[in-house]
N, C-alpha and C. Protein backbone atom coordinates (compact mmCIF):
# COMPACT_ATOMS: atom_id res chain seq x y z
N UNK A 1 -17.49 137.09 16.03
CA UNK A 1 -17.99 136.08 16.94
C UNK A 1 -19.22 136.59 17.70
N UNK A 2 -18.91 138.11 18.35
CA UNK A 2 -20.37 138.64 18.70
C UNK A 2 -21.72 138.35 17.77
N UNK A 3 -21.68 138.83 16.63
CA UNK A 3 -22.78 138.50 16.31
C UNK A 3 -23.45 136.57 15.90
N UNK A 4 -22.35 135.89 15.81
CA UNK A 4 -23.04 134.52 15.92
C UNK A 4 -23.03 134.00 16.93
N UNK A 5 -22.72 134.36 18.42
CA UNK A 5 -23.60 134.42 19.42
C UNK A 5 -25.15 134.86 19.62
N UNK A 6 -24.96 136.05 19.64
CA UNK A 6 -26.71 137.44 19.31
C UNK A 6 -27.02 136.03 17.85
N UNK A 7 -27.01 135.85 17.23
CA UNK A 7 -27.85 135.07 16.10
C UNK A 7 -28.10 133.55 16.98
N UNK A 8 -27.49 132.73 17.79
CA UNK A 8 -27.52 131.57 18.36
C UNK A 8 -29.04 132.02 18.88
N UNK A 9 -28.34 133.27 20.14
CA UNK A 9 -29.13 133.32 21.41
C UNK A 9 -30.59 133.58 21.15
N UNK A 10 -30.96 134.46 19.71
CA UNK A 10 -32.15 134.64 19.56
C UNK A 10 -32.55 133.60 18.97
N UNK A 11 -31.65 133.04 18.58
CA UNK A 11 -32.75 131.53 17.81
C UNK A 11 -33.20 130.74 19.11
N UNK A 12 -32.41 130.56 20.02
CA UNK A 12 -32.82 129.89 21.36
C UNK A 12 -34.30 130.28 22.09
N UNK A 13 -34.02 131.47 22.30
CA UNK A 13 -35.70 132.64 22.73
C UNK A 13 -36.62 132.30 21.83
N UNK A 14 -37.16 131.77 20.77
CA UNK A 14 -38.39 131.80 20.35
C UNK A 14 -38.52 130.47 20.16
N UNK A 15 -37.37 129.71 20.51
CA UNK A 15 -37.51 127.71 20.55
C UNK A 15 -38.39 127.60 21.79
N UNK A 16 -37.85 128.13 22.76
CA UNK A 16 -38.07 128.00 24.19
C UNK A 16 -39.70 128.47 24.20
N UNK A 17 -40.13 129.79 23.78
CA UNK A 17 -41.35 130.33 23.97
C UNK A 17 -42.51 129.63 23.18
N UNK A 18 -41.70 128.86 22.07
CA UNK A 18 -43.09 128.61 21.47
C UNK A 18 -43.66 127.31 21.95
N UNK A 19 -42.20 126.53 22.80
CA UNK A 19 -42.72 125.02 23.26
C UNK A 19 -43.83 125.37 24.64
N UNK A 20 -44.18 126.43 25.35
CA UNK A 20 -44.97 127.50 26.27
C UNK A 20 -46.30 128.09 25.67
N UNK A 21 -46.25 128.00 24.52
CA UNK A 21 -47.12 129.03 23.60
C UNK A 21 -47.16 128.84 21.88
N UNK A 22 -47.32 128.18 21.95
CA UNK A 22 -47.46 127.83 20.43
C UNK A 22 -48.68 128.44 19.97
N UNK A 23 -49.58 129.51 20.38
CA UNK A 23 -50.20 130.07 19.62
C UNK A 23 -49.40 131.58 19.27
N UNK A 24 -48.29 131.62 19.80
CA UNK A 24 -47.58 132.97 19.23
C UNK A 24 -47.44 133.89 19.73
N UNK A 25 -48.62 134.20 20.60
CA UNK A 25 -49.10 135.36 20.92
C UNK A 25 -47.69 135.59 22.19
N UNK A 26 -47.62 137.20 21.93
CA UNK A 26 -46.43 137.81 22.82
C UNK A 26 -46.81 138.64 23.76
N UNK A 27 -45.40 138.36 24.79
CA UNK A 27 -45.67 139.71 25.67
C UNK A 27 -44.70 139.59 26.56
N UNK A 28 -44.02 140.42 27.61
CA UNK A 28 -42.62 140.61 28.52
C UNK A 28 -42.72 139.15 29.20
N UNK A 29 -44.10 138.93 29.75
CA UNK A 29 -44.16 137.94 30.54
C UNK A 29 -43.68 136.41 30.29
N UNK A 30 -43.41 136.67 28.92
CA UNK A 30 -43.63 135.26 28.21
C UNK A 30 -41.89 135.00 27.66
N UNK A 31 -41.26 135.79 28.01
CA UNK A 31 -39.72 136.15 27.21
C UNK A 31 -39.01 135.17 28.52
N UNK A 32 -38.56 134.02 28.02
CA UNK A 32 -37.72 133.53 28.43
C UNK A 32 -35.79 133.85 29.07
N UNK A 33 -35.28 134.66 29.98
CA UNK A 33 -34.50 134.98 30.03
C UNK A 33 -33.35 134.30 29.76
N UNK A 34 -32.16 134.21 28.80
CA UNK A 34 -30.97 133.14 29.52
C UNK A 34 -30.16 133.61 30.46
N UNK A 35 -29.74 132.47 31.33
CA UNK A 35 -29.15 131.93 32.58
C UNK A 35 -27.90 132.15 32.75
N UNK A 36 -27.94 130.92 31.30
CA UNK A 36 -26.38 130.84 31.06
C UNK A 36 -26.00 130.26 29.76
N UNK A 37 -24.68 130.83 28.97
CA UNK A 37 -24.84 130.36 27.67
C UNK A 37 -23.25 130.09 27.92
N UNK A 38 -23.05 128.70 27.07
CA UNK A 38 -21.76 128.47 26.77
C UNK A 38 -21.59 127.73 25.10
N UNK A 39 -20.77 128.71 24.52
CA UNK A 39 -20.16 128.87 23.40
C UNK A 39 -18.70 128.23 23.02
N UNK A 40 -18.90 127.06 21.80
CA UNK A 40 -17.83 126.87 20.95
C UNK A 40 -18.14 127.20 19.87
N UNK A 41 -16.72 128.15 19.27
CA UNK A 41 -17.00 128.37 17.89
C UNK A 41 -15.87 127.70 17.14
N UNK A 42 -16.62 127.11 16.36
CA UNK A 42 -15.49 125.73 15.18
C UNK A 42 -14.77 126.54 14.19
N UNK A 43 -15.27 127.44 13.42
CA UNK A 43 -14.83 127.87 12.87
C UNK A 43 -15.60 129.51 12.42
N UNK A 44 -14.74 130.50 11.70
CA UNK A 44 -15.20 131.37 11.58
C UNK A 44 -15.87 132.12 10.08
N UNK A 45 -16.31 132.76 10.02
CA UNK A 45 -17.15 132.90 8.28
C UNK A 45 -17.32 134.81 8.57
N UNK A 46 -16.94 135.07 7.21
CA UNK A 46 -17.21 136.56 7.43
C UNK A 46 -18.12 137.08 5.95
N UNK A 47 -18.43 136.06 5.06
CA UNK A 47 -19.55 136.08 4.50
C UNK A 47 -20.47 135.03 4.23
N UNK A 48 -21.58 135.40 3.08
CA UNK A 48 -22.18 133.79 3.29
C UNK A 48 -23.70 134.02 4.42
N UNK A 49 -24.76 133.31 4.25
CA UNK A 49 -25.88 133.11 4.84
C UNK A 49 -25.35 132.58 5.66
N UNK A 50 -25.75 132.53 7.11
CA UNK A 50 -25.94 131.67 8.39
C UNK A 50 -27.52 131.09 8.80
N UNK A 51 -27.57 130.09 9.24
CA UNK A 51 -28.38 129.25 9.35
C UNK A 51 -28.58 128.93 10.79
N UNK A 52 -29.35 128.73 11.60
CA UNK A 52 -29.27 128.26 13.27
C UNK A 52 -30.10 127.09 13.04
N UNK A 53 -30.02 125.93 14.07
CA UNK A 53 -31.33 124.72 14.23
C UNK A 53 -31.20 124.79 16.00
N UNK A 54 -32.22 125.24 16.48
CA UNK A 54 -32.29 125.08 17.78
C UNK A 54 -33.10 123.61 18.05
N UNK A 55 -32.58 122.87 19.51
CA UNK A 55 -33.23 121.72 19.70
C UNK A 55 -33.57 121.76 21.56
N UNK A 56 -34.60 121.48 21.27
CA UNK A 56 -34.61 121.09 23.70
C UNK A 56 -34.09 120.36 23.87
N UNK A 57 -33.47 120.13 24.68
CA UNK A 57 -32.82 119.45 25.51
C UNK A 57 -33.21 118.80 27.03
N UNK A 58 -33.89 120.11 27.41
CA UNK A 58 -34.18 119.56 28.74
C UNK A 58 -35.75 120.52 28.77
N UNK A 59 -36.78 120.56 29.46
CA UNK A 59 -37.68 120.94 29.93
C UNK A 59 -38.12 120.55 31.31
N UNK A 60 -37.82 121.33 31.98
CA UNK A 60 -38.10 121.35 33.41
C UNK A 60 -38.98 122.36 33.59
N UNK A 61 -39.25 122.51 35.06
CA UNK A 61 -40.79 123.14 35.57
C UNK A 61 -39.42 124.56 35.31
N UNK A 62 -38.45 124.57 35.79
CA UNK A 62 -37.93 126.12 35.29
C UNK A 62 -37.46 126.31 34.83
N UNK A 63 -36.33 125.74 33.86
CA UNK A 63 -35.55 125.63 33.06
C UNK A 63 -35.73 125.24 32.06
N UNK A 64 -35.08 125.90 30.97
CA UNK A 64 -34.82 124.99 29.53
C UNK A 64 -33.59 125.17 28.73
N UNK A 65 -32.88 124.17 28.32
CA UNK A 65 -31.95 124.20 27.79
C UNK A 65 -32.03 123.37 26.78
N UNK A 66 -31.18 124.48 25.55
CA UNK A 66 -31.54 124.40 24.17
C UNK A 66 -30.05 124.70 23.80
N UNK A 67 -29.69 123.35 22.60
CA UNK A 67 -28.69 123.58 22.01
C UNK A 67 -29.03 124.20 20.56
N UNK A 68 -27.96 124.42 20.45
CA UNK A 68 -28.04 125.03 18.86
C UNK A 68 -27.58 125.42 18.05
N UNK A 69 -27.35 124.88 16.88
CA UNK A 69 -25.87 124.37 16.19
C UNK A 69 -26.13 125.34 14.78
N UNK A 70 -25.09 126.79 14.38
CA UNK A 70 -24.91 127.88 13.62
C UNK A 70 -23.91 127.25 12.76
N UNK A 71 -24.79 127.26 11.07
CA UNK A 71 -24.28 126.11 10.24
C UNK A 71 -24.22 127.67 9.11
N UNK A 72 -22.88 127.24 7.80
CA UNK A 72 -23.14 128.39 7.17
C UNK A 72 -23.36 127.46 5.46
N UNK A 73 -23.36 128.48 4.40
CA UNK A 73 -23.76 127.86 3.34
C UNK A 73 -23.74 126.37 2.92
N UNK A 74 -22.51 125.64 3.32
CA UNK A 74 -22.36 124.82 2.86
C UNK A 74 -22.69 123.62 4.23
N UNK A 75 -23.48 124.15 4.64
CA UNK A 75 -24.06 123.60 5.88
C UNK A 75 -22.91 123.23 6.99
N UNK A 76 -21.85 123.36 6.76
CA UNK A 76 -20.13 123.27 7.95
C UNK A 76 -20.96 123.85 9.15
N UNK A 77 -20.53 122.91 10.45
CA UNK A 77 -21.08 123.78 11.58
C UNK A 77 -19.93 124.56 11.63
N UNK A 78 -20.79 126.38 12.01
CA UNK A 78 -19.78 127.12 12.55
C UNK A 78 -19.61 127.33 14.26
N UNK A 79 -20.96 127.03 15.01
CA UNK A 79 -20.67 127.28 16.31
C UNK A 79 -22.03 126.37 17.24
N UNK A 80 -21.76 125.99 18.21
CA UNK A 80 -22.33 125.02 18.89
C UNK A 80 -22.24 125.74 20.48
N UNK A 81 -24.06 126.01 20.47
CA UNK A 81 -24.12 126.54 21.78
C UNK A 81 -25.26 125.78 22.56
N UNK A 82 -24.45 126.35 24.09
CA UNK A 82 -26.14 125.15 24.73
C UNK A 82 -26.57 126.71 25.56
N UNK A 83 -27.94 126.89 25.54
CA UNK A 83 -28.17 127.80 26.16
C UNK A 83 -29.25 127.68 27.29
N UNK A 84 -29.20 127.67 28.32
CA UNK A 84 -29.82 127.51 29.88
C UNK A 84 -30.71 128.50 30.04
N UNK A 85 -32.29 128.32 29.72
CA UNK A 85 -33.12 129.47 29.89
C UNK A 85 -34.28 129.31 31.23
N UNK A 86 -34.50 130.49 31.88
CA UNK A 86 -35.52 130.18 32.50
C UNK A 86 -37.14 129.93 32.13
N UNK A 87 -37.71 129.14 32.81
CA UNK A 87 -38.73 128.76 31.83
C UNK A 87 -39.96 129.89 31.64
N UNK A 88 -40.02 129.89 29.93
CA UNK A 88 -41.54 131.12 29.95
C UNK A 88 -42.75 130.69 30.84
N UNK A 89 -43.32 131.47 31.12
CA UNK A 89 -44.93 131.30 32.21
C UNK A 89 -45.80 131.43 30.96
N UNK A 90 -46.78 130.20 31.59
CA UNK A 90 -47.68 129.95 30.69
C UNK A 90 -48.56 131.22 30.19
N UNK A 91 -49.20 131.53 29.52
CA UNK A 91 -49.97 132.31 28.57
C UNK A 91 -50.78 132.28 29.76
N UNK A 92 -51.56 133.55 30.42
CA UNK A 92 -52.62 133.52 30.93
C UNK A 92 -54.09 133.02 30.38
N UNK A 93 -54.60 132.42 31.09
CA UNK A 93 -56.06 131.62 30.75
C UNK A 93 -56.86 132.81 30.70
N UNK A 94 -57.65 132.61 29.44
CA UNK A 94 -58.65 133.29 29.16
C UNK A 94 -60.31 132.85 29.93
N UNK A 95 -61.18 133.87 30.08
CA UNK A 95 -62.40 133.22 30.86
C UNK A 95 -63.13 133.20 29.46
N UNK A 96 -63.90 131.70 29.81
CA UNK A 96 -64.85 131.41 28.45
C UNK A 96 -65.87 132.67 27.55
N UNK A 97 -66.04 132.35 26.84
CA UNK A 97 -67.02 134.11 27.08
C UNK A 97 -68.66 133.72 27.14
N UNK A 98 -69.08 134.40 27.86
CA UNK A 98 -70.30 134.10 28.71
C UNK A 98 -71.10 134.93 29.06
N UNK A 99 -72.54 134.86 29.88
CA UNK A 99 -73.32 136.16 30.28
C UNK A 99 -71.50 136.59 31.53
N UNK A 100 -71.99 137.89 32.03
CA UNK A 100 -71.61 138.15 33.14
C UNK A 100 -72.03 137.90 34.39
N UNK A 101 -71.15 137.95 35.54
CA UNK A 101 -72.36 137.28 36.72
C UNK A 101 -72.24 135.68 36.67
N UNK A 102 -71.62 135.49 35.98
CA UNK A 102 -71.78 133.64 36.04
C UNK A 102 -70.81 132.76 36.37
């Protein structure tokens, strides 16, 4: 069960960052922490590919919460999580590039 949690939660972290940053680009500042995560698991699988689909849910000025439903080969959901993140800070603005002095 630990690890299809750790497989949910990181699918959640790069849903969250890229709706912030969709050019990709990384860094500490930009890592969305979670809050709070609450976990059902339907059923269990001990082989077999796993699959995640993360979705938003909510976008607020600090929050984001993202469900996200851990499906295995035969696409059966195995676990359904909603995860409560704080919101990434925007990408710092770049200055145009220009003489200096201006």
């Amino acid at each position: 069960m630990n690890t299809i949690v750790a497989f949910a939660d990181e699918t959640a972290t790069p849903a969250a960052m890229w709706e912030t940053n969709p050019t990709g680009e990384l860094g500490p500042e930009l890592f969305p922490p979670t809050l709070q995560l609450s976990v059902n698991l339907i059923r269990n699988t001990s082989r077999g590919t796993l699959t995640a689909e993360a979705q938003i849910v909510h976008r607020g000025p600090t929050t984001r919460v993202v469900e996200i439903a851990v499906l295995d080969e035969q696409q059966r959901l195995i676990a359904k999580l909603v995860a409560t993140q704080l919101a990434p800070a925007a990408p710092p603005a770049t200055a145009p590039a220009g003489r200096p002095g201006r």
